[in-house]
PDB file of N, CA and C in Angstrom:
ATOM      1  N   UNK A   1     -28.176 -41.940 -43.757  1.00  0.00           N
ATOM      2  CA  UNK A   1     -28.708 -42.566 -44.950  1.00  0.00           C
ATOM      3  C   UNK A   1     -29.461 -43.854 -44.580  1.00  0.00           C
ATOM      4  N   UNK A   2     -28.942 -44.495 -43.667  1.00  0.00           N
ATOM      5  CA  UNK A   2     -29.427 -45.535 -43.023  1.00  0.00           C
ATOM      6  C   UNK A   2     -30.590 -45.478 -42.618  1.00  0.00           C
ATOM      7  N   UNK A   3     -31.371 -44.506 -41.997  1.00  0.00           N
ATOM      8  CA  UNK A   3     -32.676 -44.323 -41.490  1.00  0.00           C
ATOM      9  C   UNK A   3     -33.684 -44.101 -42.988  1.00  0.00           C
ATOM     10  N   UNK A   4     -33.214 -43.047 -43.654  1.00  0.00           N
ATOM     11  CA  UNK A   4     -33.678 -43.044 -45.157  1.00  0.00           C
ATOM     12  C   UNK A   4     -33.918 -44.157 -45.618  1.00  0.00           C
ATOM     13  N   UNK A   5     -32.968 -45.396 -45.820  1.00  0.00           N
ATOM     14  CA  UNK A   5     -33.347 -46.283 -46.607  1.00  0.00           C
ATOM     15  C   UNK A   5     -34.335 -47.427 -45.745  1.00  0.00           C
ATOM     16  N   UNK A   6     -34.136 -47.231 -44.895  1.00  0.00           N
ATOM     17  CA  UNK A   6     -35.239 -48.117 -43.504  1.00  0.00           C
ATOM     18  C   UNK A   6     -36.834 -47.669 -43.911  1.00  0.00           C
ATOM     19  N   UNK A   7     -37.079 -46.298 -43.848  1.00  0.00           N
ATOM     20  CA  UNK A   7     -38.738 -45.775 -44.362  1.00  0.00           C
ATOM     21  C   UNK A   7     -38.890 -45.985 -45.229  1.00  0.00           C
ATOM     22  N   UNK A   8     -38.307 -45.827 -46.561  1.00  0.00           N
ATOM     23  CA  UNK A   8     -38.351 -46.364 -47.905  1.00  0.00           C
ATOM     24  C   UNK A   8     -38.956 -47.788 -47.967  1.00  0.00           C
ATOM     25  N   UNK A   9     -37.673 -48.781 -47.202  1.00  0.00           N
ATOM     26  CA  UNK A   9     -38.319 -50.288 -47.370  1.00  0.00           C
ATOM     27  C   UNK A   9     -39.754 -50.332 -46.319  1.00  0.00           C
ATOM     28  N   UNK A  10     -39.774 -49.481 -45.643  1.00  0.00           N
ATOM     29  CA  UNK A  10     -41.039 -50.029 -44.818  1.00  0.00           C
ATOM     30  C   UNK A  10     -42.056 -49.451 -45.460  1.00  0.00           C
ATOM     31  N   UNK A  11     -42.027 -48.310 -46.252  1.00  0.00           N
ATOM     32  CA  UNK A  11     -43.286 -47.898 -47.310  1.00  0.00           C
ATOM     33  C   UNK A  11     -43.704 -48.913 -48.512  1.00  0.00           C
ATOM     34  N   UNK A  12     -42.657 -49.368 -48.694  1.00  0.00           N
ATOM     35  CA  UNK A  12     -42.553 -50.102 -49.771  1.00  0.00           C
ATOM     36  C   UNK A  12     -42.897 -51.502 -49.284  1.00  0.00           C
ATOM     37  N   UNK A  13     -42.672 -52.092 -48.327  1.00  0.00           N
ATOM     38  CA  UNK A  13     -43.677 -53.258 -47.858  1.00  0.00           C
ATOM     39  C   UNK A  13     -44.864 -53.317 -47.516  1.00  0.00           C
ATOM     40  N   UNK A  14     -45.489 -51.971 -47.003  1.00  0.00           N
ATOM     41  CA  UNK A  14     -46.456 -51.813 -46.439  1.00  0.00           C
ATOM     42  C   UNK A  14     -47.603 -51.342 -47.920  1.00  0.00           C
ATOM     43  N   UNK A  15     -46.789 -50.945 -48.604  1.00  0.00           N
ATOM     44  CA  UNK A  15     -47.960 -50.739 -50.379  1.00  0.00           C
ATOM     45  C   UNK A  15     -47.614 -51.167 -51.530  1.00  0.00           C
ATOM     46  N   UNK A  16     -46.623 -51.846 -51.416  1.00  0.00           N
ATOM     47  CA  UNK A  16     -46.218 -52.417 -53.204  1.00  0.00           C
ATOM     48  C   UNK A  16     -46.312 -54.198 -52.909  1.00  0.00           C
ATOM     49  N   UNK A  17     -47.473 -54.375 -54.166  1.00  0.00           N
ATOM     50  CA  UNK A  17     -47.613 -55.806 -53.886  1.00  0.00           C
ATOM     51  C   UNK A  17     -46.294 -56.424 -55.164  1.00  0.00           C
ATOM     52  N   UNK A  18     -46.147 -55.709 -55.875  1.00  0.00           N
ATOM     53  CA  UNK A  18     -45.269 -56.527 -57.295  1.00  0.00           C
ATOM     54  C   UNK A  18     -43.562 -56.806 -56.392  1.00  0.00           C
ATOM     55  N   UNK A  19     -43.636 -56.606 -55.102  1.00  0.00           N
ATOM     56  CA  UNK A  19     -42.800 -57.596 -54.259  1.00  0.00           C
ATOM     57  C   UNK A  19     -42.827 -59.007 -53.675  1.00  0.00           C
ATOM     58  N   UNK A  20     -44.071 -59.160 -53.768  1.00  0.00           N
ATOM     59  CA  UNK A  20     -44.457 -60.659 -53.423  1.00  0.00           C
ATOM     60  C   UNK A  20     -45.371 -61.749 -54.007  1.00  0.00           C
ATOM     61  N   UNK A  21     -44.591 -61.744 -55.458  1.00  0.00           N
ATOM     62  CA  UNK A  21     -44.674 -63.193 -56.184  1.00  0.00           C
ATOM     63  C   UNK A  21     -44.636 -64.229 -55.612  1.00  0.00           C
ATOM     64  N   UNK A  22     -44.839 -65.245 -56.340  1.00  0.00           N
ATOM     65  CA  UNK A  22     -45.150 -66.579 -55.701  1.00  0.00           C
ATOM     66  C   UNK A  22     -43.742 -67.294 -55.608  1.00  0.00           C
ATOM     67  N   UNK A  23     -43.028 -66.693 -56.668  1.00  0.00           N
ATOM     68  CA  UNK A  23     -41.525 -67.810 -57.296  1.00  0.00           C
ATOM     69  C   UNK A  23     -40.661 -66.741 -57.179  1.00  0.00           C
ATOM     70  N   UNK A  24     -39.098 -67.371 -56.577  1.00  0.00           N
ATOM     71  CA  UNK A  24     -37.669 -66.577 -56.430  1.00  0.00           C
ATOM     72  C   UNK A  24     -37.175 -65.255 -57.637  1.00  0.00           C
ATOM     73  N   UNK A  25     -37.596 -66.283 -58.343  1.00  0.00           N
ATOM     74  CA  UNK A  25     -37.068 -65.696 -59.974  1.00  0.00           C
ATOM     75  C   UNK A  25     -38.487 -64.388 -60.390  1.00  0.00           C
ATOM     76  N   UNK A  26     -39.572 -64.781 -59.686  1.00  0.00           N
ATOM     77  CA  UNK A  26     -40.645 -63.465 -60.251  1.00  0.00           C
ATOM     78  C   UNK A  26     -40.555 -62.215 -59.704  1.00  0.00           C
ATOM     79  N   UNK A  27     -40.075 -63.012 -58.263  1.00  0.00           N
ATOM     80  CA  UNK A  27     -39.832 -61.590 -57.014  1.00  0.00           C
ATOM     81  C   UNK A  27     -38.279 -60.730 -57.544  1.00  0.00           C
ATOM     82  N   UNK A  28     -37.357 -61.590 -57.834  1.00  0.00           N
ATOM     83  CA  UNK A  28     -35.689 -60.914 -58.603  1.00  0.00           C
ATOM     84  C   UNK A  28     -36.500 -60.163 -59.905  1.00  0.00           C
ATOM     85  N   UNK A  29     -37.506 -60.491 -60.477  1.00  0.00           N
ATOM     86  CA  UNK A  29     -37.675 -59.828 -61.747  1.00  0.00           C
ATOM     87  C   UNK A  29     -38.301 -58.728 -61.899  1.00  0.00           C
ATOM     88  N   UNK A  30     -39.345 -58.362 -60.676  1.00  0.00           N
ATOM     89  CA  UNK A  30     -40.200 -57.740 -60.328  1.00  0.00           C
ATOM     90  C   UNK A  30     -39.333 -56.325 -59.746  1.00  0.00           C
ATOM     91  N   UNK A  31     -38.675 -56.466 -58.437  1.00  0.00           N
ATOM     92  CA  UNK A  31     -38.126 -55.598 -58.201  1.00  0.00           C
ATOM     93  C   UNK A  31     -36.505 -55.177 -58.870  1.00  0.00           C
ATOM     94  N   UNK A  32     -35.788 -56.092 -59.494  1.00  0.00           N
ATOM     95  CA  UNK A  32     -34.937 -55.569 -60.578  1.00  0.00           C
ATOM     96  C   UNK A  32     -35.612 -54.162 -61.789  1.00  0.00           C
ATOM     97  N   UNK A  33     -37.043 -55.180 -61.901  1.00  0.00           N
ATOM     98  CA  UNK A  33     -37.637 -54.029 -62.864  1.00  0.00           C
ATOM     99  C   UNK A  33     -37.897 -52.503 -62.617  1.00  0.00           C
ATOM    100  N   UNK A  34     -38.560 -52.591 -61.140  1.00  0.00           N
ATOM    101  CA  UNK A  34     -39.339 -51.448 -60.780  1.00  0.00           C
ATOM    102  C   UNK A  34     -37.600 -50.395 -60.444  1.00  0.00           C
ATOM    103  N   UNK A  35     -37.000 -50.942 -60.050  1.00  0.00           N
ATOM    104  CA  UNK A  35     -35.379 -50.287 -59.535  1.00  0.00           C
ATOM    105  C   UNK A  35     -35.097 -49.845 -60.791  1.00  0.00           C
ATOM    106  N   UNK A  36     -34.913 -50.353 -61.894  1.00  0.00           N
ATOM    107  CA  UNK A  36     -34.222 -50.207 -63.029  1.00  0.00           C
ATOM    108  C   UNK A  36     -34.572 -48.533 -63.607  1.00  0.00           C
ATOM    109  N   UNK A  37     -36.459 -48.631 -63.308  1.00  0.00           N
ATOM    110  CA  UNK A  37     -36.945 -47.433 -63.579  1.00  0.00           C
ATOM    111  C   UNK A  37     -36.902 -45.918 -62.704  1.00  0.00           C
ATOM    112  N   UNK A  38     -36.563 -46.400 -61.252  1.00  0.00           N
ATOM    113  CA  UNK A  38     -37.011 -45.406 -60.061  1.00  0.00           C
ATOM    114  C   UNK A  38     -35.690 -44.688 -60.490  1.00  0.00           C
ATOM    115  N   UNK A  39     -34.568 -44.645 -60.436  1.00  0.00           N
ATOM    116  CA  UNK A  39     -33.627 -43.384 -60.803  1.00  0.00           C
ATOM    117  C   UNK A  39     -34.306 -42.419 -61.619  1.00  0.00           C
ATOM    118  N   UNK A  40     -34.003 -42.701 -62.704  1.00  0.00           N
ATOM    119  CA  UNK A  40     -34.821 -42.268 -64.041  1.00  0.00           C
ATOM    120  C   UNK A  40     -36.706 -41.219 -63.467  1.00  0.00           C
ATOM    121  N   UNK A  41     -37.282 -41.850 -63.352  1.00  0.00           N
ATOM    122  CA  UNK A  41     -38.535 -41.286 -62.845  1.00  0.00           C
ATOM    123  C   UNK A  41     -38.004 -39.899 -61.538  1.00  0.00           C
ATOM    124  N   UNK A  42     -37.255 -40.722 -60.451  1.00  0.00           N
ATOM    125  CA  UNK A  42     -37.072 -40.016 -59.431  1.00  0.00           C
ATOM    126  C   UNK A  42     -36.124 -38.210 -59.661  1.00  0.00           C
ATOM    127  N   UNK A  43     -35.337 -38.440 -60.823  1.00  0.00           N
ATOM    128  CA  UNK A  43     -34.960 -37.025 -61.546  1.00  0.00           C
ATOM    129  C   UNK A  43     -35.854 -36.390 -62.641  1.00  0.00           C
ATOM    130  N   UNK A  44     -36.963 -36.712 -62.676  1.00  0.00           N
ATOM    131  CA  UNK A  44     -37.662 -36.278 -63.720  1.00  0.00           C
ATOM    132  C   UNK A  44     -38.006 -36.543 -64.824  1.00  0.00           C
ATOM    133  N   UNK A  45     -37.172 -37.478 -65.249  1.00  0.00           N
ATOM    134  CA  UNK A  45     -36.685 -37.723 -66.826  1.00  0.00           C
ATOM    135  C   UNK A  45     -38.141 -38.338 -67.525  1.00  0.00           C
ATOM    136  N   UNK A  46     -38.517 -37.817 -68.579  1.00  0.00           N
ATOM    137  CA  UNK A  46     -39.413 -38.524 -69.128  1.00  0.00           C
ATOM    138  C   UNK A  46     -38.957 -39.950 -69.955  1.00  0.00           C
ATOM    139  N   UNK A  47     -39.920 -40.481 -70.098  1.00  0.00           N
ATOM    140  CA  UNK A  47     -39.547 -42.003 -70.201  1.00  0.00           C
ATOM    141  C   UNK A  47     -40.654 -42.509 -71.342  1.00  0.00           C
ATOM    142  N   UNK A  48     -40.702 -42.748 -72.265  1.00  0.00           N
ATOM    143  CA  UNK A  48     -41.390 -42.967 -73.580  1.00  0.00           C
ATOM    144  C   UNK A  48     -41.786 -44.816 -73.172  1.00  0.00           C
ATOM    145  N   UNK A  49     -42.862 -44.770 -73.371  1.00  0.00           N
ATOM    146  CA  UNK A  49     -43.259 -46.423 -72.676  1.00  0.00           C
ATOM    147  C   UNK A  49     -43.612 -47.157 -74.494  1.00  0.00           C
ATOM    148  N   UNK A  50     -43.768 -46.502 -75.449  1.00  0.00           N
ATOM    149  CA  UNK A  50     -43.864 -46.723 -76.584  1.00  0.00           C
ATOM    150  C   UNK A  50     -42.909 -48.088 -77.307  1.00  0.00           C
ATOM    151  N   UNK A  51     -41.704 -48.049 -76.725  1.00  0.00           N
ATOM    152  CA  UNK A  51     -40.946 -49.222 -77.370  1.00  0.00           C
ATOM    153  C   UNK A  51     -40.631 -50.215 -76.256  1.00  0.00           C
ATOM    154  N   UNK A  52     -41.212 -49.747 -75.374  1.00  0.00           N
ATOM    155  CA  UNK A  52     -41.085 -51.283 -73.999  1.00  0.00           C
ATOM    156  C   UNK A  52     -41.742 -51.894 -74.088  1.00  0.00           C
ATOM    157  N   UNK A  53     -40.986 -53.361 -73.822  1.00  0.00           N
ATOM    158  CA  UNK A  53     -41.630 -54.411 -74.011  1.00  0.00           C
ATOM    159  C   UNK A  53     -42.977 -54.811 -72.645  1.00  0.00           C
ATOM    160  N   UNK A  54     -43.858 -55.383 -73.072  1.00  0.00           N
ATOM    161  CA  UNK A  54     -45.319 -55.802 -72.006  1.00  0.00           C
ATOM    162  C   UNK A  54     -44.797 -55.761 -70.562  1.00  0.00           C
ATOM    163  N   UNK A  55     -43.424 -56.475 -70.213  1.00  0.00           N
ATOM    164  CA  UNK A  55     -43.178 -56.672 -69.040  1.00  0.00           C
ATOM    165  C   UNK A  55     -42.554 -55.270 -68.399  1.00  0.00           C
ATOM    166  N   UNK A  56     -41.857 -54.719 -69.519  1.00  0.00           N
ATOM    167  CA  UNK A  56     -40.897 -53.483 -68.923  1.00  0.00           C
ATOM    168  C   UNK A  56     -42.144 -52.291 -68.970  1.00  0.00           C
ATOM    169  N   UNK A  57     -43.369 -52.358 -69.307  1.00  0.00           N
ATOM    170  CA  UNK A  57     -44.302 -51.233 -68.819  1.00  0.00           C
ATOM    171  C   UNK A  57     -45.057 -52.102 -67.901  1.00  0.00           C
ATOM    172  N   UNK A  58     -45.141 -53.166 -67.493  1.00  0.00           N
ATOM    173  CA  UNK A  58     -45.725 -53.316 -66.016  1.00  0.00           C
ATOM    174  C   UNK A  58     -44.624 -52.671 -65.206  1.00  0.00           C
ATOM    175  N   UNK A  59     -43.547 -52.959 -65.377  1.00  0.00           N
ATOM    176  CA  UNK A  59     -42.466 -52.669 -64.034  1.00  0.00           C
ATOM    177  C   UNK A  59     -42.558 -50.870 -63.867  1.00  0.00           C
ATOM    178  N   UNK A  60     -42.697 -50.365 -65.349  1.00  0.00           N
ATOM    179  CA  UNK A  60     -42.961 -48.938 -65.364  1.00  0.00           C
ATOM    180  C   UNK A  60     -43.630 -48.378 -64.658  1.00  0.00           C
ATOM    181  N   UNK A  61     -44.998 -49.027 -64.739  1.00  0.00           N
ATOM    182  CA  UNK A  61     -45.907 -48.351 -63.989  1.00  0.00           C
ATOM    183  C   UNK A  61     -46.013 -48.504 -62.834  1.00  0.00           C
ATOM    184  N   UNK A  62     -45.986 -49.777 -62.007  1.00  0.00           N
ATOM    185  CA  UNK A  62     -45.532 -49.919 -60.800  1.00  0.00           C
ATOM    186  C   UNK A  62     -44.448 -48.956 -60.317  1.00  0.00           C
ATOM    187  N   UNK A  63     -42.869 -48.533 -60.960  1.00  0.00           N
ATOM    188  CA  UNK A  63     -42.021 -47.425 -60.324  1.00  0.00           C
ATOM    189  C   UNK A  63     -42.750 -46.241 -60.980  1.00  0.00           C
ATOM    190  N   UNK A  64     -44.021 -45.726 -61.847  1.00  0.00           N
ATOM    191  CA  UNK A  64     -43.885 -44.442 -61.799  1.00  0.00           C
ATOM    192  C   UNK A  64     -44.975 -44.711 -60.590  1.00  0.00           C
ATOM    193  N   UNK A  65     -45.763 -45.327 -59.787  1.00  0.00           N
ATOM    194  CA  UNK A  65     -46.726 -45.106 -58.800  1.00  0.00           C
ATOM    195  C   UNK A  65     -45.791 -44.815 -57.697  1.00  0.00           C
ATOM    196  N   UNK A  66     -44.495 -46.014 -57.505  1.00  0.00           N
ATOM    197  CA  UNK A  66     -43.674 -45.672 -56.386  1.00  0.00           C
ATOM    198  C   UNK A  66     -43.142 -44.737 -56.031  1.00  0.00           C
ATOM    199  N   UNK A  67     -42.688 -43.989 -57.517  1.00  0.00           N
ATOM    200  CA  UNK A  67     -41.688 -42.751 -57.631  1.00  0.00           C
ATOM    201  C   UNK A  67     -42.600 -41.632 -57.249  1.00  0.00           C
ATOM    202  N   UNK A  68     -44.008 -41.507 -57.666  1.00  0.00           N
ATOM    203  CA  UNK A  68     -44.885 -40.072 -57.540  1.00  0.00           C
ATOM    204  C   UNK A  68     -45.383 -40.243 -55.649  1.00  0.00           C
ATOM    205  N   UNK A  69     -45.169 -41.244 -55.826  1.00  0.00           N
ATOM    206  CA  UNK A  69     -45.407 -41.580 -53.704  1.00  0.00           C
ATOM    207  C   UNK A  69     -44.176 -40.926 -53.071  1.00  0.00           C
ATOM    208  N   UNK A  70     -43.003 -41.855 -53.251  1.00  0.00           N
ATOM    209  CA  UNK A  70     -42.092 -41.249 -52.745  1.00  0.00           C
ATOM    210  C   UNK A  70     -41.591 -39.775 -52.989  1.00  0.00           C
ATOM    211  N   UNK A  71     -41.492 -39.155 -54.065  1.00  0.00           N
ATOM    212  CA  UNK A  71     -41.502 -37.664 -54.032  1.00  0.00           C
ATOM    213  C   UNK A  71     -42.566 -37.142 -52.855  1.00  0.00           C
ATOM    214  N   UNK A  72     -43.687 -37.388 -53.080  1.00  0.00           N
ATOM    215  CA  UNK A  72     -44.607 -36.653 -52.360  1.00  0.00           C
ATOM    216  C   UNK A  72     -44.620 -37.262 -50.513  1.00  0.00           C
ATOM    217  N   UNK A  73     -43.939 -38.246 -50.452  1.00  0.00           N
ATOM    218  CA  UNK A  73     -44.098 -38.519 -49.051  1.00  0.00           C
ATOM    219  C   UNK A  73     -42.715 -38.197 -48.206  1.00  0.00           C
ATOM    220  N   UNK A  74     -41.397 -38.382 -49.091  1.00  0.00           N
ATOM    221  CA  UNK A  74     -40.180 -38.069 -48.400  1.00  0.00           C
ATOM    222  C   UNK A  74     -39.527 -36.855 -48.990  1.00  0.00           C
ATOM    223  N   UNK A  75     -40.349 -35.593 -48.427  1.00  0.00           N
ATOM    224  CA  UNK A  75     -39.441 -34.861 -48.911  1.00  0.00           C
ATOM    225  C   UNK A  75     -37.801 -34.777 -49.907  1.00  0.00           C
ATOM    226  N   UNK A  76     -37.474 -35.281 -48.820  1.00  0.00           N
ATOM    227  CA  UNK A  76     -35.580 -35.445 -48.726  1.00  0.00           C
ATOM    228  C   UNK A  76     -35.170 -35.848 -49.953  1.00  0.00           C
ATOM    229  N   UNK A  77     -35.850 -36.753 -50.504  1.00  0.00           N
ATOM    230  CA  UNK A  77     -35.562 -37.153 -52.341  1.00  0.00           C
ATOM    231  C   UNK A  77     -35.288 -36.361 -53.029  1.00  0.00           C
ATOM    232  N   UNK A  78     -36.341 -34.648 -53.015  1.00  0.00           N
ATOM    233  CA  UNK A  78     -36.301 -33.967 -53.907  1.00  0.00           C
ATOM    234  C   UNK A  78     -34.783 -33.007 -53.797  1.00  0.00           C
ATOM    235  N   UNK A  79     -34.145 -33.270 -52.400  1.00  0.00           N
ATOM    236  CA  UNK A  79     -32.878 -32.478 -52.220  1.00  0.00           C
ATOM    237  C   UNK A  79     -31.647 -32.948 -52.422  1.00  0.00           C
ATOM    238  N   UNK A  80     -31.445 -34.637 -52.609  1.00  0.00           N
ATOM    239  CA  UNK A  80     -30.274 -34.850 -52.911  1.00  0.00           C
ATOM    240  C   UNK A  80     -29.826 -35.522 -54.435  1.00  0.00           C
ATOM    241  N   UNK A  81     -28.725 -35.086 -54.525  1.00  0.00           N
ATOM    242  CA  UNK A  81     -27.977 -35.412 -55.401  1.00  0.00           C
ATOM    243  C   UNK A  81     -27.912 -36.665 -56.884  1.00  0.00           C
ATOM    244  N   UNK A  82     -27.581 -37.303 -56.997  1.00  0.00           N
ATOM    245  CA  UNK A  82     -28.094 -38.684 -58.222  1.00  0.00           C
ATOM    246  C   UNK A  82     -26.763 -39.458 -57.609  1.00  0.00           C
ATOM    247  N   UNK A  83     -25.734 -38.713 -57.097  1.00  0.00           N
ATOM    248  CA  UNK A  83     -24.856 -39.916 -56.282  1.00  0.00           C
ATOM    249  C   UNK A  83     -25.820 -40.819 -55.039  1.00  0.00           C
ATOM    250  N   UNK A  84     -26.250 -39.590 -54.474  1.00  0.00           N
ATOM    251  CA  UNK A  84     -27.578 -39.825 -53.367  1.00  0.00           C
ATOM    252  C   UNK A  84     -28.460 -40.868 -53.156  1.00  0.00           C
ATOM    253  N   UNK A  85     -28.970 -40.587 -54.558  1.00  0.00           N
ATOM    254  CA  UNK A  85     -30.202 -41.254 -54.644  1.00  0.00           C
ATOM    255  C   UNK A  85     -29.839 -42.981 -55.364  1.00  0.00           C
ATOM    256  N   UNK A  86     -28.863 -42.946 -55.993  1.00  0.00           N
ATOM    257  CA  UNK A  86     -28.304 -44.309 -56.302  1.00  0.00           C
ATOM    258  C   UNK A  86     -27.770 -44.661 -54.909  1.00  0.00           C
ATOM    259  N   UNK A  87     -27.205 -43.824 -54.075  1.00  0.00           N
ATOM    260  CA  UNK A  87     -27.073 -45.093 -52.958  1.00  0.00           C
ATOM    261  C   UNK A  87     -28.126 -44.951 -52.119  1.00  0.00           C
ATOM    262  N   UNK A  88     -29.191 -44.710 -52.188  1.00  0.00           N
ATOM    263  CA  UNK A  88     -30.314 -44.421 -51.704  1.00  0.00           C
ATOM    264  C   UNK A  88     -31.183 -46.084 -51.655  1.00  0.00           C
ATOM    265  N   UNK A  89     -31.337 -46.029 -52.988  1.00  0.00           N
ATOM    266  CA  UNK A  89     -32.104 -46.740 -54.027  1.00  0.00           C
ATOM    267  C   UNK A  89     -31.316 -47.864 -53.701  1.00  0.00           C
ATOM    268  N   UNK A  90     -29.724 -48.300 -54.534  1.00  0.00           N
ATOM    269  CA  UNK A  90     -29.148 -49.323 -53.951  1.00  0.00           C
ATOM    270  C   UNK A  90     -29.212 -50.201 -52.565  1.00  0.00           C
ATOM    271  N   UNK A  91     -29.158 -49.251 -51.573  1.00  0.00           N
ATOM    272  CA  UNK A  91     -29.743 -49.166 -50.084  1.00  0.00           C
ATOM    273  C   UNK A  91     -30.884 -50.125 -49.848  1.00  0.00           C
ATOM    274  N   UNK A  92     -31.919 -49.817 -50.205  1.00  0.00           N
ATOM    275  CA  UNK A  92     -33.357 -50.078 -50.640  1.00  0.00           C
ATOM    276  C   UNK A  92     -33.682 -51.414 -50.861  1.00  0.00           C
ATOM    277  N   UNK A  93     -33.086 -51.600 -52.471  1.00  0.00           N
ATOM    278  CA  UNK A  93     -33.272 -52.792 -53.197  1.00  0.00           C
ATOM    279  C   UNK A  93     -32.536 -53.856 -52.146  1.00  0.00           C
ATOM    280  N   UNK A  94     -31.252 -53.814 -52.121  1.00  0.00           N
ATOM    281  CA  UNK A  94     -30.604 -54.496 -50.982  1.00  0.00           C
ATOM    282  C   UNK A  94     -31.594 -55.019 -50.167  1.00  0.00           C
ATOM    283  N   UNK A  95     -31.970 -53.997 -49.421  1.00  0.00           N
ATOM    284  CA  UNK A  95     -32.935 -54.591 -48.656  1.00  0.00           C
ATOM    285  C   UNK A  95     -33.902 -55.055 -48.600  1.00  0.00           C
ATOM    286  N   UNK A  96     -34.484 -54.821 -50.049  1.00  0.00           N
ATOM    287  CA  UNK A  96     -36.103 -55.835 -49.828  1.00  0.00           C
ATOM    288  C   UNK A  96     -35.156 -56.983 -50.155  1.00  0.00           C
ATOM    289  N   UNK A  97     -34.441 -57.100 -51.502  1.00  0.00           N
ATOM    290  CA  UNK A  97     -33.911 -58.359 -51.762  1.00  0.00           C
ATOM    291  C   UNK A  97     -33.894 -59.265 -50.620  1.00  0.00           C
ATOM    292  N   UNK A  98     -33.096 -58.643 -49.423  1.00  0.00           N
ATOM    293  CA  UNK A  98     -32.364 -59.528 -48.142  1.00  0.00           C
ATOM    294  C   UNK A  98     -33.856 -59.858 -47.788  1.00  0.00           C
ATOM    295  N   UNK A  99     -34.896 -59.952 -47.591  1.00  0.00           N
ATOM    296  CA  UNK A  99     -36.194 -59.533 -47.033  1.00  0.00           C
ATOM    297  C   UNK A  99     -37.354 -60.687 -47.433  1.00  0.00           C
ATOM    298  N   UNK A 100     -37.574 -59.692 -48.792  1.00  0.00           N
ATOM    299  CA  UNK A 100     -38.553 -60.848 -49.626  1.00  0.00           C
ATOM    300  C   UNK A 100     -37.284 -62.127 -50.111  1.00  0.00           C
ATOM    301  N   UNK A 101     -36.655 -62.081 -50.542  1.00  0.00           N
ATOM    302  CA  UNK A 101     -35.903 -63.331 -51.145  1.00  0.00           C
ATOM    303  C   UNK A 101     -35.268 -64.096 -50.260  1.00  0.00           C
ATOM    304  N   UNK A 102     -34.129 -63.346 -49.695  1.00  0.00           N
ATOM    305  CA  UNK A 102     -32.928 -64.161 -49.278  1.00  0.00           C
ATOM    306  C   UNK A 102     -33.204 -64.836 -47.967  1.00  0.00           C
ATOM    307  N   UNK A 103     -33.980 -64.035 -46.644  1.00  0.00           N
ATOM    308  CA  UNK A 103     -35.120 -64.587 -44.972  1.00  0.00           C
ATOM    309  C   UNK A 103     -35.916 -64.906 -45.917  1.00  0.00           C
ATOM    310  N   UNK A 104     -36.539 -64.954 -46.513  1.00  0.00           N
ATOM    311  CA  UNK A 104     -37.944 -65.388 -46.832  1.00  0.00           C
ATOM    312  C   UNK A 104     -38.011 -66.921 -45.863  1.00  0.00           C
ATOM    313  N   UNK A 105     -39.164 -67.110 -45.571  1.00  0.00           N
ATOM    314  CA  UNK A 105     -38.922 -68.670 -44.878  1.00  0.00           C
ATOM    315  C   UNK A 105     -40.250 -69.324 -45.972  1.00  0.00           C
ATOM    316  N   UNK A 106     -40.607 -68.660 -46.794  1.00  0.00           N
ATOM    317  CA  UNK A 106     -41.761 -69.507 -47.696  1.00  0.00           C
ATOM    318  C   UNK A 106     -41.459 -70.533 -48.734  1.00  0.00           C
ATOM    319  N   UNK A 107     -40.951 -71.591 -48.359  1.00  0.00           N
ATOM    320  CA  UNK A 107     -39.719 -72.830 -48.806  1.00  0.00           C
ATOM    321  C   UNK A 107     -40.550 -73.192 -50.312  1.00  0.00           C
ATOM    322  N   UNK A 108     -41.953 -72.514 -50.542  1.00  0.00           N
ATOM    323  CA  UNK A 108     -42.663 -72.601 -51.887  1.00  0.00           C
ATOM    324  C   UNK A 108     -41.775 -71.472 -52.732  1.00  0.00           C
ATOM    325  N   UNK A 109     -41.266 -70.783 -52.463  1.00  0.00           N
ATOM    326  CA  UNK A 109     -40.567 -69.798 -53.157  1.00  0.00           C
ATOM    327  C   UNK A 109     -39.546 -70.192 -53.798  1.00  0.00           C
ATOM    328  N   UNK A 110     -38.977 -71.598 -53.429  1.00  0.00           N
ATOM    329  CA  UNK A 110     -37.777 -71.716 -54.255  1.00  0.00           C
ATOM    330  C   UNK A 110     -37.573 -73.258 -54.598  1.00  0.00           C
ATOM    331  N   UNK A 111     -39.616 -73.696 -54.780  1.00  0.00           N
ATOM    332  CA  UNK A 111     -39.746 -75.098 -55.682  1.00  0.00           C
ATOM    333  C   UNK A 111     -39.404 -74.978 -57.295  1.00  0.00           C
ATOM    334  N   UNK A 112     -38.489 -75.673 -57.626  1.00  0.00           N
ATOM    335  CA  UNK A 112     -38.062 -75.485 -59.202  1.00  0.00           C
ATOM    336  C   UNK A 112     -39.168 -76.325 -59.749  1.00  0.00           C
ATOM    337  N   UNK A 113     -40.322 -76.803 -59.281  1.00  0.00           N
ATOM    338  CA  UNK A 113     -41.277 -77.398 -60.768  1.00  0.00           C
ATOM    339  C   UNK A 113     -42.543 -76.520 -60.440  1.00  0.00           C
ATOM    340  N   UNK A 114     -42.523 -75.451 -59.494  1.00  0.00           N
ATOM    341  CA  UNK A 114     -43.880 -74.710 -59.402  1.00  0.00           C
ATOM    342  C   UNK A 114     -43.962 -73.839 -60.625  1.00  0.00           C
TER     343      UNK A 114
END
């Protein structure tokens, strides 16, 4: 699972910019969002963007671009389970978190009057 969630974060650094905000709190909001949606997308489920709020269909669309990538680039998604794919995903987030947020060394990232 470990190698799984390693290509994931390195796809996901290498093409998703709504990981690297300017501020602590945009980058936690950004990828909280896009996570919130990728389960959901990643089983199929249709998802009505009609009563989300402005911010929760940016994060939408950003995880349905991620989710139609990752189906089509890692096989292996489409074969496991929803226990799977939550620790998949969990896996993941973890790790950009540790990544973009927590190493970050960009000491502008965590000015409270920017």
């Amino acid at each position: 699972m470990e190698k799984k969630i390693d290509e994931i974060l390195e796809f996901i650094q290498e093409r998703c910019l709504w990981q690297f905000h300017s501020r602590e709190k945009d980058r936690k909001e950004n990828i909280n969002g896009v996570f919130s949606f990728l389960p959901k997308l990643l089983s199929g489920e249709n998802i009505s963007t009609k009563e989300l709020e402005p911010k929760e269909k940016c994060s939408y669309a950003d995880a349905k671009i991620l989710s139609d990538q990752l189906l089509e680039r890692f096989s292996f998604i489409k074969e496991i389970d929803e226990k799977e794919t939550s620790e998949l995903l969990s896996g993941v987030k973890d790790k950009l978190v540790d990544v973009v947020i927590t190493k970050c060394r960009n000491e502008e990232l965590r000015v409270p009057f920017y």
